[in-house]
N, C-alpha and C. Protein backbone atom coordinates (compact mmCIF):
# COMPACT_ATOMS: atom_id res chain seq x y z
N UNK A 1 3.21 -6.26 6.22
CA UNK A 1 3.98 -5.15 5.76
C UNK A 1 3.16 -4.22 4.85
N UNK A 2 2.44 -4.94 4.08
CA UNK A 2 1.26 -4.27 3.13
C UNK A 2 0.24 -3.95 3.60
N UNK A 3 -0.44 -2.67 3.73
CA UNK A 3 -1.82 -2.33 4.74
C UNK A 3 -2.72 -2.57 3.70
N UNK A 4 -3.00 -1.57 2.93
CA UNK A 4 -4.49 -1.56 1.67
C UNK A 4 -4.09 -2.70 0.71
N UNK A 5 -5.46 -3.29 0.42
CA UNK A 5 -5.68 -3.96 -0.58
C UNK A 5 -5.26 -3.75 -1.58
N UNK A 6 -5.34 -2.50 -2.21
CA UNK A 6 -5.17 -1.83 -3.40
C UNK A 6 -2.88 -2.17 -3.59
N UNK A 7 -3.13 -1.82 -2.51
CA UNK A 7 -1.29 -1.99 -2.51
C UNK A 7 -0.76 -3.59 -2.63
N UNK A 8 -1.50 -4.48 -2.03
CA UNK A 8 -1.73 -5.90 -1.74
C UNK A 8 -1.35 -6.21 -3.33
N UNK A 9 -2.44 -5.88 -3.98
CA UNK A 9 -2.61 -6.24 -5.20
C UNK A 9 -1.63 -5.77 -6.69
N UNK A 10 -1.33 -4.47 -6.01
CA UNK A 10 -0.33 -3.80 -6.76
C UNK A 10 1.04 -4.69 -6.61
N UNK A 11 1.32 -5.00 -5.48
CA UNK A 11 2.72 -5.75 -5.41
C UNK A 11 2.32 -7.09 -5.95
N UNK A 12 1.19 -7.99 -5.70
CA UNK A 12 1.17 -9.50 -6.45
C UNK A 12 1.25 -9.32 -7.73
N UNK A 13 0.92 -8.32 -8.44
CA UNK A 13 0.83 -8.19 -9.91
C UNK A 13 2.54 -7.54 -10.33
N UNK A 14 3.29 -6.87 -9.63
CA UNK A 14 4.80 -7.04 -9.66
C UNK A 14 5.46 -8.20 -9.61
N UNK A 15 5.10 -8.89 -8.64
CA UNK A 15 5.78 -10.15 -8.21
C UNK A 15 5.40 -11.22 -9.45
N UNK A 16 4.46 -11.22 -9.60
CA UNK A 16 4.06 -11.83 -10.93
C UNK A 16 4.70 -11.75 -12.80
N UNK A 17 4.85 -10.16 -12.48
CA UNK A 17 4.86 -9.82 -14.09
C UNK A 17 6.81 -9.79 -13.98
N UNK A 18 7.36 -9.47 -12.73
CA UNK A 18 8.87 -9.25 -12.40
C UNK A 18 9.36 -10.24 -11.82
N UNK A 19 9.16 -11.62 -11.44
CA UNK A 19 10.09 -12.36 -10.92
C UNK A 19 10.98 -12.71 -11.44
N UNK A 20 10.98 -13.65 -12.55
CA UNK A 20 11.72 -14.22 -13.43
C UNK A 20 12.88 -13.41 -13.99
N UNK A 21 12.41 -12.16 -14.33
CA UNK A 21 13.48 -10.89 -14.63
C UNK A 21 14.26 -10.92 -13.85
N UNK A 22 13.69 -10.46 -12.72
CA UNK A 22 14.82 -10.04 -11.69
C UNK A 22 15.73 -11.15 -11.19
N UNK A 23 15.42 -12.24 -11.48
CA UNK A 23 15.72 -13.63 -10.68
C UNK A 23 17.08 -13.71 -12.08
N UNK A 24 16.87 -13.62 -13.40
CA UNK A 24 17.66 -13.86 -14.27
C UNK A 24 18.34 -12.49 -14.40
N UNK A 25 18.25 -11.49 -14.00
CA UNK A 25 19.70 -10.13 -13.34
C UNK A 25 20.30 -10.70 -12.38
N UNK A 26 19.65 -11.08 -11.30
CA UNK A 26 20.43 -11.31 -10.38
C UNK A 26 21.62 -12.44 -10.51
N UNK A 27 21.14 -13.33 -11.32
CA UNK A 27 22.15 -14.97 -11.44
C UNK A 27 22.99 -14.37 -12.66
N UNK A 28 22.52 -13.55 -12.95
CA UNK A 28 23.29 -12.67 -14.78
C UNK A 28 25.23 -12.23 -13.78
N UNK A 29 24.39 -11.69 -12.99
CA UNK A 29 25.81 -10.97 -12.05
C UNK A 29 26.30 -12.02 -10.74
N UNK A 30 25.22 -12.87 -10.52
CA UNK A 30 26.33 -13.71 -9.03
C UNK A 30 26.58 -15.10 -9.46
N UNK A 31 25.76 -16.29 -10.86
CA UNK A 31 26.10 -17.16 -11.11
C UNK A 31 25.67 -18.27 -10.16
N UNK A 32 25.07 -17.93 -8.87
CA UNK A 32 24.60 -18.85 -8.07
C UNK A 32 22.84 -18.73 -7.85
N UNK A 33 22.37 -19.95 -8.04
CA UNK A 33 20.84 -20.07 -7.93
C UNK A 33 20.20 -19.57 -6.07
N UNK A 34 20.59 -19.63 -5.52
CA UNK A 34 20.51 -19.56 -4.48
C UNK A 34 20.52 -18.21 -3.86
N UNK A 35 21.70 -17.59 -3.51
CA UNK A 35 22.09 -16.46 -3.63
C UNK A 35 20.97 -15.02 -4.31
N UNK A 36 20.96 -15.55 -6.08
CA UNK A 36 20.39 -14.81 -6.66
C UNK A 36 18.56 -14.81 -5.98
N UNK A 37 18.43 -15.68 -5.65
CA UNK A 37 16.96 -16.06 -5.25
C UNK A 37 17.02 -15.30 -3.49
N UNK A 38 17.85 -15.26 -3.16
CA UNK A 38 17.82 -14.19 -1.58
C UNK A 38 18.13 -12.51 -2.26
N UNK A 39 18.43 -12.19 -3.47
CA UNK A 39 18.32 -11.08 -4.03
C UNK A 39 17.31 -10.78 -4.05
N UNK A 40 16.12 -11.65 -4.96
CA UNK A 40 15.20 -11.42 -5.52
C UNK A 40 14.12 -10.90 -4.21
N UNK A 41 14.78 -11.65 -3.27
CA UNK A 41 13.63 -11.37 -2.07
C UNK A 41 13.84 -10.19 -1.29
N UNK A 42 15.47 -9.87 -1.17
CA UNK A 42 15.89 -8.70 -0.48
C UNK A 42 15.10 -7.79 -1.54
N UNK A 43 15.04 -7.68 -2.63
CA UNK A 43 14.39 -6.63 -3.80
C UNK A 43 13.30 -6.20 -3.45
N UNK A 44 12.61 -7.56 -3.43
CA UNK A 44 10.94 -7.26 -3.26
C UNK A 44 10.67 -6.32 -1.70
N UNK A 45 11.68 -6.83 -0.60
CA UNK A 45 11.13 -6.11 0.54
C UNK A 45 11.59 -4.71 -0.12
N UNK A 46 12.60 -3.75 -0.48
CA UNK A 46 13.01 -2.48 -1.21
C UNK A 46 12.15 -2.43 -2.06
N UNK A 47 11.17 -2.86 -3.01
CA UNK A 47 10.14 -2.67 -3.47
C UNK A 47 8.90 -1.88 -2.65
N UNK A 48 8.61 -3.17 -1.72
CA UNK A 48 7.35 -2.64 -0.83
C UNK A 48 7.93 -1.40 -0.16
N UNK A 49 9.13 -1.24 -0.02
CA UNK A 49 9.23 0.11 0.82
C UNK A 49 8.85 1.63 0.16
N UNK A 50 9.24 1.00 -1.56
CA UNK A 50 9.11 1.73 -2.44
C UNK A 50 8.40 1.87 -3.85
N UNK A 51 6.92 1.17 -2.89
CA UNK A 51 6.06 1.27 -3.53
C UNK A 51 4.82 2.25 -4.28
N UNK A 52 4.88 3.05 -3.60
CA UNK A 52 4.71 4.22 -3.74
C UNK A 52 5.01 4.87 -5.45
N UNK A 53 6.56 4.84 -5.46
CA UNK A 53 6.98 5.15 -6.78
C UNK A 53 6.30 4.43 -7.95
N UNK A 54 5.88 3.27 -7.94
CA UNK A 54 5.43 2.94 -9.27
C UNK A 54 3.63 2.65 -9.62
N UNK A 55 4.06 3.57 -10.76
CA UNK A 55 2.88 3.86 -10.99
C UNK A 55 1.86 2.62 -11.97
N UNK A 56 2.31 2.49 -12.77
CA UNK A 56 2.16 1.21 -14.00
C UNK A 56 2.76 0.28 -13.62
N UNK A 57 2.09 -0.60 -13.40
CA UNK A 57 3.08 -2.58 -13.45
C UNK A 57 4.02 -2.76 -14.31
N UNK A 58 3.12 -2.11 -15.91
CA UNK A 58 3.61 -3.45 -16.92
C UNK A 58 4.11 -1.72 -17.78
N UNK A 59 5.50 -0.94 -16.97
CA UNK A 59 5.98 -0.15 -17.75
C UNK A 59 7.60 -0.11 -17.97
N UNK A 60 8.18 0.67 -19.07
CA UNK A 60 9.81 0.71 -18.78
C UNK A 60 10.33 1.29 -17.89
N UNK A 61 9.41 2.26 -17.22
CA UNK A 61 9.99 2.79 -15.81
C UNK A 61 10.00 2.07 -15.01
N UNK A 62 8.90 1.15 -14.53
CA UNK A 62 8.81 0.75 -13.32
C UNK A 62 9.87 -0.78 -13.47
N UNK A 63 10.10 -1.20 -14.69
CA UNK A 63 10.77 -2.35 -15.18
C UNK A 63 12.03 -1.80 -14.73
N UNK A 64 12.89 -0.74 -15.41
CA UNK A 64 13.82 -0.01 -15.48
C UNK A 64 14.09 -0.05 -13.75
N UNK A 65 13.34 0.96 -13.10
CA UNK A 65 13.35 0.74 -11.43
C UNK A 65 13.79 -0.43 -10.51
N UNK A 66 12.76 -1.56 -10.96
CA UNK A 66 12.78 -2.94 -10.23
C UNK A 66 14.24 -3.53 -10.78
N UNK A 67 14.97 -3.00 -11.70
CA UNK A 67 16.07 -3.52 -12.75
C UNK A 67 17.10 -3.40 -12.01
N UNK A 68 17.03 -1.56 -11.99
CA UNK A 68 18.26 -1.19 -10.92
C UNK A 68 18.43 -1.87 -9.70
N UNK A 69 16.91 -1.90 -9.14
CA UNK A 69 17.12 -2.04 -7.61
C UNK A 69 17.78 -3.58 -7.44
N UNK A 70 17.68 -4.67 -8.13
CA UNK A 70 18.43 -5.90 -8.10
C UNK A 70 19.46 -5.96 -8.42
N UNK A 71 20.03 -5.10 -9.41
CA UNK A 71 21.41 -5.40 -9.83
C UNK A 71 22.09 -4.52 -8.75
N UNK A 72 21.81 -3.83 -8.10
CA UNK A 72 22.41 -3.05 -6.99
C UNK A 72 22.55 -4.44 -5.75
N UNK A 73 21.55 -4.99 -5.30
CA UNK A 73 21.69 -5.63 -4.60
C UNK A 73 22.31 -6.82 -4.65
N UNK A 74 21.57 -7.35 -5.64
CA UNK A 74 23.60 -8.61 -6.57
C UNK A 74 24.27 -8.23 -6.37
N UNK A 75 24.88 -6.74 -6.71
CA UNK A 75 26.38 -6.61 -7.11
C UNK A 75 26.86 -6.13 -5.27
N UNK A 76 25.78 -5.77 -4.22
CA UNK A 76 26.43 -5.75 -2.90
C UNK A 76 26.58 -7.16 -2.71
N UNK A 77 25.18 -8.25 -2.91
CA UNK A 77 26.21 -9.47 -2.79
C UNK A 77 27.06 -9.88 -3.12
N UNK A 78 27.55 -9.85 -4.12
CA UNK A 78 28.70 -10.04 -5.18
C UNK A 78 29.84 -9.55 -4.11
N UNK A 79 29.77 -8.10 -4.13
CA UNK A 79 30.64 -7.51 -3.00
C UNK A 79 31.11 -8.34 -2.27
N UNK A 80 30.08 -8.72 -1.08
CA UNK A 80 29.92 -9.14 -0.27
C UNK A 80 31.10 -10.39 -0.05
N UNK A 81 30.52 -11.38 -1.08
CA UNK A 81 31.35 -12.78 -1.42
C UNK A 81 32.42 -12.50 -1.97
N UNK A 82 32.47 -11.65 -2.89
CA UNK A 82 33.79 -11.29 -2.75
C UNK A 82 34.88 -11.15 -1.69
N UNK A 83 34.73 -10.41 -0.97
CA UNK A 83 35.69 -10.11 0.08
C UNK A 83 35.50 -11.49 1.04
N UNK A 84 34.79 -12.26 1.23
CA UNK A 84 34.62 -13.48 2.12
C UNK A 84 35.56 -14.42 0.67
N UNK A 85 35.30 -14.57 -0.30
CA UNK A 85 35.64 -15.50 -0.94
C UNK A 85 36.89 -15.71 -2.19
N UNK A 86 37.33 -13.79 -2.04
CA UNK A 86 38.18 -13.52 -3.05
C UNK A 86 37.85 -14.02 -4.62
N UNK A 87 36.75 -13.35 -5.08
CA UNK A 87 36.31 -14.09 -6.41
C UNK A 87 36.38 -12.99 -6.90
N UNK A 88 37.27 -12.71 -8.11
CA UNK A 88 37.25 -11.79 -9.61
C UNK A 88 36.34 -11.21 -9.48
N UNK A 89 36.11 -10.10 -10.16
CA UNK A 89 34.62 -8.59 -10.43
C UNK A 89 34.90 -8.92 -11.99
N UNK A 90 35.55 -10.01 -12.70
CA UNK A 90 35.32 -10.29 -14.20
C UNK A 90 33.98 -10.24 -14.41
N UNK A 91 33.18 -11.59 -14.00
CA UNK A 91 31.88 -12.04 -13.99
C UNK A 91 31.20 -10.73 -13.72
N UNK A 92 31.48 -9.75 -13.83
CA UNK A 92 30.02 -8.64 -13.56
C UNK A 92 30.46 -7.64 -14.91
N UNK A 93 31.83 -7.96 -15.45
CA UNK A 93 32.05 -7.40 -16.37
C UNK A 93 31.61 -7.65 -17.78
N UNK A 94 31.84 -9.34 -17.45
CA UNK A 94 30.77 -10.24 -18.57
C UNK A 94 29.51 -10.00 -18.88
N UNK A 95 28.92 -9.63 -17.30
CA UNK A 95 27.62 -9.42 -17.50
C UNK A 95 27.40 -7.88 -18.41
N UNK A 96 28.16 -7.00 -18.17
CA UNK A 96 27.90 -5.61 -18.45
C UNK A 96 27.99 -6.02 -20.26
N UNK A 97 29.36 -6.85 -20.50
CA UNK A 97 29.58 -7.28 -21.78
C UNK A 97 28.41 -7.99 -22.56
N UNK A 98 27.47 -8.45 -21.83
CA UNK A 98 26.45 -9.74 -22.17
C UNK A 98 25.34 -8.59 -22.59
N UNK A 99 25.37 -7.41 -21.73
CA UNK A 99 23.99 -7.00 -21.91
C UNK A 99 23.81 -5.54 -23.18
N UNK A 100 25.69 -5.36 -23.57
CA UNK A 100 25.46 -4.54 -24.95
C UNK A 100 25.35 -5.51 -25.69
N UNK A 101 25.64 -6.52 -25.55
CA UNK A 101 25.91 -7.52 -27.32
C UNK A 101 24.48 -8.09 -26.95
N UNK A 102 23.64 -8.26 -26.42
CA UNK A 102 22.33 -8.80 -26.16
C UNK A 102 20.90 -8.01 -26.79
N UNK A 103 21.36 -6.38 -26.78
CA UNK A 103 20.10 -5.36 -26.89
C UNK A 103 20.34 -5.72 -28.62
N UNK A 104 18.81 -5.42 -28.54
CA UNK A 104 18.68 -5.39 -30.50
C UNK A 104 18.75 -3.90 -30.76
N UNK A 105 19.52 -3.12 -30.20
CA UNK A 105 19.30 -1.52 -30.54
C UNK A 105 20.91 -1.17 -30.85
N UNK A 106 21.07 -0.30 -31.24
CA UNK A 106 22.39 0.36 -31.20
C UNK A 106 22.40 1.05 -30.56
N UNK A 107 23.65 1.12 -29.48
CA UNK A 107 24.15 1.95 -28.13
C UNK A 107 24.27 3.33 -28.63
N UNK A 108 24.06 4.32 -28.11
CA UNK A 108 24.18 6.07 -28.64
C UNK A 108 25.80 5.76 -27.75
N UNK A 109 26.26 6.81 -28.41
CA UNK A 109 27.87 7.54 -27.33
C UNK A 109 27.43 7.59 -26.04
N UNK A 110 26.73 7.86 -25.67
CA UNK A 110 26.10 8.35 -24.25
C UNK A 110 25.67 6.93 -24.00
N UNK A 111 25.13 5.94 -24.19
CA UNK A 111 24.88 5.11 -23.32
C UNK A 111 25.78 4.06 -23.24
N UNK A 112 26.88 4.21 -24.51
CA UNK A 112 28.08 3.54 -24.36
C UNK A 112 29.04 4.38 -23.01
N UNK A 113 29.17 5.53 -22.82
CA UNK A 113 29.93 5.96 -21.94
C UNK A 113 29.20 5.66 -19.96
N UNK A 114 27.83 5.43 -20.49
CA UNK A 114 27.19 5.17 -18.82
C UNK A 114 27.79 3.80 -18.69
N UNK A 115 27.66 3.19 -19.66
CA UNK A 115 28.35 1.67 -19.41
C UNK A 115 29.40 1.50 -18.82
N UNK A 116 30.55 2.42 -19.09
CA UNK A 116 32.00 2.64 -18.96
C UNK A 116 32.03 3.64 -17.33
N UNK A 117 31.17 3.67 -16.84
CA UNK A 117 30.92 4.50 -15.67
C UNK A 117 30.82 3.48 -14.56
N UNK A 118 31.34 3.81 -12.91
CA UNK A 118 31.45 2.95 -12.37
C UNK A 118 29.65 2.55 -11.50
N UNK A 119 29.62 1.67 -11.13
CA UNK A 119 28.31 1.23 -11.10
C UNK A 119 27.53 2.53 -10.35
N UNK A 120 28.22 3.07 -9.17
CA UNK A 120 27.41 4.00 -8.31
C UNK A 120 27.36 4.97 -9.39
N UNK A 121 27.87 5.61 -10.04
CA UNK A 121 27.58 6.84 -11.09
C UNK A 121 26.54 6.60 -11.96
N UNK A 122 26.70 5.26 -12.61
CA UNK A 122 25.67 4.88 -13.86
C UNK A 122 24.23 5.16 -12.98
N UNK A 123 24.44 4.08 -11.96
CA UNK A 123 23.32 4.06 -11.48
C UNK A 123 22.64 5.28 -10.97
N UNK A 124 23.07 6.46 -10.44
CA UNK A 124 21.90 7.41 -9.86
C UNK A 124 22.00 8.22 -11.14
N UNK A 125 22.78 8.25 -12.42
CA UNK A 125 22.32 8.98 -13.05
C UNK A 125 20.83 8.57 -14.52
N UNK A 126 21.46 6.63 -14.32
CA UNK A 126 20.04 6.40 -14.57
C UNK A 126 18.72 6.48 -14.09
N UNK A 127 18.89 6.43 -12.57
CA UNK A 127 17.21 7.01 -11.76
C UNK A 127 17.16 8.43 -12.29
N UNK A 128 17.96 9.40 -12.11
CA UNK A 128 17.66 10.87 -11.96
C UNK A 128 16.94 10.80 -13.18
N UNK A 129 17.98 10.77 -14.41
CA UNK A 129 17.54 11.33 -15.84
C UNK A 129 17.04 10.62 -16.98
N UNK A 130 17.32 8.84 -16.54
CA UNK A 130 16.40 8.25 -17.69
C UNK A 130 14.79 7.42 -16.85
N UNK A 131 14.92 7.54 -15.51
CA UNK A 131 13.82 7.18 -14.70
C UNK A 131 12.91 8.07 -14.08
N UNK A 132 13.52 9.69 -14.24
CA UNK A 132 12.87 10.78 -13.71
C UNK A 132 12.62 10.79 -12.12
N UNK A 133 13.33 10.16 -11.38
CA UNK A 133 13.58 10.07 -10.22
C UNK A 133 14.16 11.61 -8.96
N UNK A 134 13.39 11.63 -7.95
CA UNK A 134 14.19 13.16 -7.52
C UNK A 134 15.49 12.61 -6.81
N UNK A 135 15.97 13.42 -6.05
CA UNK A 135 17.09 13.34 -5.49
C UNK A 135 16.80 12.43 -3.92
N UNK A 136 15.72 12.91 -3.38
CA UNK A 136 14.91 12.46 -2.47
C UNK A 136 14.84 11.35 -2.57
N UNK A 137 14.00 11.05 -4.20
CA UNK A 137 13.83 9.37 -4.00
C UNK A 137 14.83 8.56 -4.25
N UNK A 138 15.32 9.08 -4.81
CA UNK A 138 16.74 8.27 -5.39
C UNK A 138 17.66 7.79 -3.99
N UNK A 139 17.46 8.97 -3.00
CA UNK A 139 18.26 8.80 -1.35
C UNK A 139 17.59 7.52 -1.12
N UNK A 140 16.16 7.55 -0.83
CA UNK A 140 15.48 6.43 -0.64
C UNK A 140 15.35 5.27 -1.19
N UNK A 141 15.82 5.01 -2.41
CA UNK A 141 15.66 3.95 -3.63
C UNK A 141 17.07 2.80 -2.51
N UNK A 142 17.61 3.99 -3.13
CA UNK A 142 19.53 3.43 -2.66
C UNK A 142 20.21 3.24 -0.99
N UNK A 143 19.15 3.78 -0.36
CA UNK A 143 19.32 3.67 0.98
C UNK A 143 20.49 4.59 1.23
N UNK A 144 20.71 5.73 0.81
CA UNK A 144 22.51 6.95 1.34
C UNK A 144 21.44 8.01 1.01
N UNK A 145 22.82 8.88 1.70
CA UNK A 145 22.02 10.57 1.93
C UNK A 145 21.76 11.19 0.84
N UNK A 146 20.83 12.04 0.67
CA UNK A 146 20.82 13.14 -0.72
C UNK A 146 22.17 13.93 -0.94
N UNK A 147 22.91 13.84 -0.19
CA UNK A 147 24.02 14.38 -0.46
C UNK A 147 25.10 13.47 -0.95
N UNK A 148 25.02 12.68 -0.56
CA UNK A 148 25.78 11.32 -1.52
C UNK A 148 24.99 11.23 -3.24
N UNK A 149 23.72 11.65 -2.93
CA UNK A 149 23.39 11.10 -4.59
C UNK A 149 23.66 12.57 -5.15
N UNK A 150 23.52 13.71 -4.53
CA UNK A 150 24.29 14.63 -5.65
C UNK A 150 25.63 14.66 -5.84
N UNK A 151 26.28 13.97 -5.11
CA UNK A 151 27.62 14.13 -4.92
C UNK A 151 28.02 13.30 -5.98
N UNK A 152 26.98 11.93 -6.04
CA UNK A 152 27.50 11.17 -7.61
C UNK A 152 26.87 11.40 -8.74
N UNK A 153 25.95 12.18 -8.55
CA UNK A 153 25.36 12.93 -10.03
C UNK A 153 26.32 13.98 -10.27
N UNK A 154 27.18 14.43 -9.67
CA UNK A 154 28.03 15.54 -10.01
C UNK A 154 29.42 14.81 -10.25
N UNK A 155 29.58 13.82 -9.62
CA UNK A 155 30.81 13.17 -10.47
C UNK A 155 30.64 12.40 -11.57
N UNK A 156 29.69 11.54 -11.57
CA UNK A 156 28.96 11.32 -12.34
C UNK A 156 29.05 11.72 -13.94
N UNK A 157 28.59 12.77 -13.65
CA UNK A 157 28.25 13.43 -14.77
C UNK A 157 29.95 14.41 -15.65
N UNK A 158 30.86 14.79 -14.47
CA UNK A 158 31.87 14.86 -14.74
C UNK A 158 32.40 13.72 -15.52
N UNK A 159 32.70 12.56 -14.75
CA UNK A 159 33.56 10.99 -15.77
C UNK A 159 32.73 11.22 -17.09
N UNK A 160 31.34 11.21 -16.92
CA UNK A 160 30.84 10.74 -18.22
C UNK A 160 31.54 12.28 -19.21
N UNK A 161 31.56 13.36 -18.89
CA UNK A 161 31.77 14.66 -20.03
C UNK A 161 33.80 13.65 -20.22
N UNK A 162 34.18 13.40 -19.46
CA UNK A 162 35.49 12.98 -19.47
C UNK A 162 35.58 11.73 -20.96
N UNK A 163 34.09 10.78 -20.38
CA UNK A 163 34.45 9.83 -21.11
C UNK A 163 34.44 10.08 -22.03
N UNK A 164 33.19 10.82 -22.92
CA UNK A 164 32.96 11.21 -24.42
C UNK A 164 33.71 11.94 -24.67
N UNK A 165 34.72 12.80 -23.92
CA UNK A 165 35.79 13.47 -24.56
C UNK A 165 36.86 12.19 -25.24
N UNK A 166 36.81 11.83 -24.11
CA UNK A 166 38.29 10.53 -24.79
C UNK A 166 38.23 9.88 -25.95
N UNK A 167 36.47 9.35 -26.42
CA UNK A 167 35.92 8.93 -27.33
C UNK A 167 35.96 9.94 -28.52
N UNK A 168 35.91 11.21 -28.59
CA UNK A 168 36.00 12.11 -29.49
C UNK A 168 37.14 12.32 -29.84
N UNK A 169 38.20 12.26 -29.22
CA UNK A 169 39.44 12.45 -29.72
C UNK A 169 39.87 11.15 -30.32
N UNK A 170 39.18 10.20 -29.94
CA UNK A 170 39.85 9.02 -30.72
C UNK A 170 39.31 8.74 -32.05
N UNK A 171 37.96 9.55 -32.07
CA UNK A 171 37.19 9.34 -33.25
C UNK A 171 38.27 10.38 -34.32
N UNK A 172 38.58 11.10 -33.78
CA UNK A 172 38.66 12.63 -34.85
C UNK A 172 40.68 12.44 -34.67
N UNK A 173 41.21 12.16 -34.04
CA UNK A 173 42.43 11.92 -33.99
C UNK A 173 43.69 11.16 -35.06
């Protein structure tokens, strides 16, 4: 699947410095060892496709990138078993819950309201504007049309002006 060396090497040094991460997102959102470990691999092939994009191994973009692209693919498995298995979307809520009370930072309004956004919104508006991602790649990241990812950068971005309104009135109310 990998032609140049140079690329060869670029992905072993991903696979290396990102397994464990991605392997502990993925079980963060499905709870099964197994499962999460056919994530990790569906990832890596969406990696090599989209290899290209990363530039630095050992950066918060390319971390940030490889981040999204697994928890997207958990949460289609998740989907997935869901509807085969009728299991709660709690457990992904936990997780969302696990991962503000986990950061040693304090959440801004704005990244409390991406939280509160439904996964397809958060997500292309974290490639676009905190990953610097185009619209193009973002089609390609996510596998849907450029017109689907503006279509959720524009709703998107609507819920979120919605959310911080709601939050402002409750602050000042």
């Amino acid at each position: 699947m990998i032609e140049l060396e140079e690329d060869k090497s670029k992905f072993e040094q991903l696979y290396i410095t990102y397994k464990q991460t991605m392997f502990y997102v993925a079980n963060r959102i499905l709870k099964d060892e197994y499962l999460s470990a056919d994530v990790v691999h569906q990832a890596f092939l969406r990696i090599i496709d989209n290899l290209s994009k990363i530039d630095k191994i050992d950066s918060h973009k390319s971390k940030g990138f490889i981040v999204i692209i697994v928890e997207n693919i958990a949460i289609d498995f998740y989907r997935k078993r869901k509807r085969e298995n009728h299991i709660s979307f709690d457990e992904v809520e936990i997780y969302i819950e696990d991962i503000k009370s986990n950061d040693n930072f304090i959440l801004s309004d704005i990244e409390k309201a991406i939280l509160k956004l439904p996964v397809n919104y958060s997500t292309v508006l974290r490639l676009k504007y905190s990953q610097g991602y185009s619209n193009e790649e973002i089609s390609q990241i996510l596998k849907i049309s450029e017109e689907n990812v503006r279509q959720r950068i524009s709703r998107g971005k609507k819920r979120l002006t919605e959310i911080l309104a709601e939050g402002n009135d409750k602050s000042y109310g």
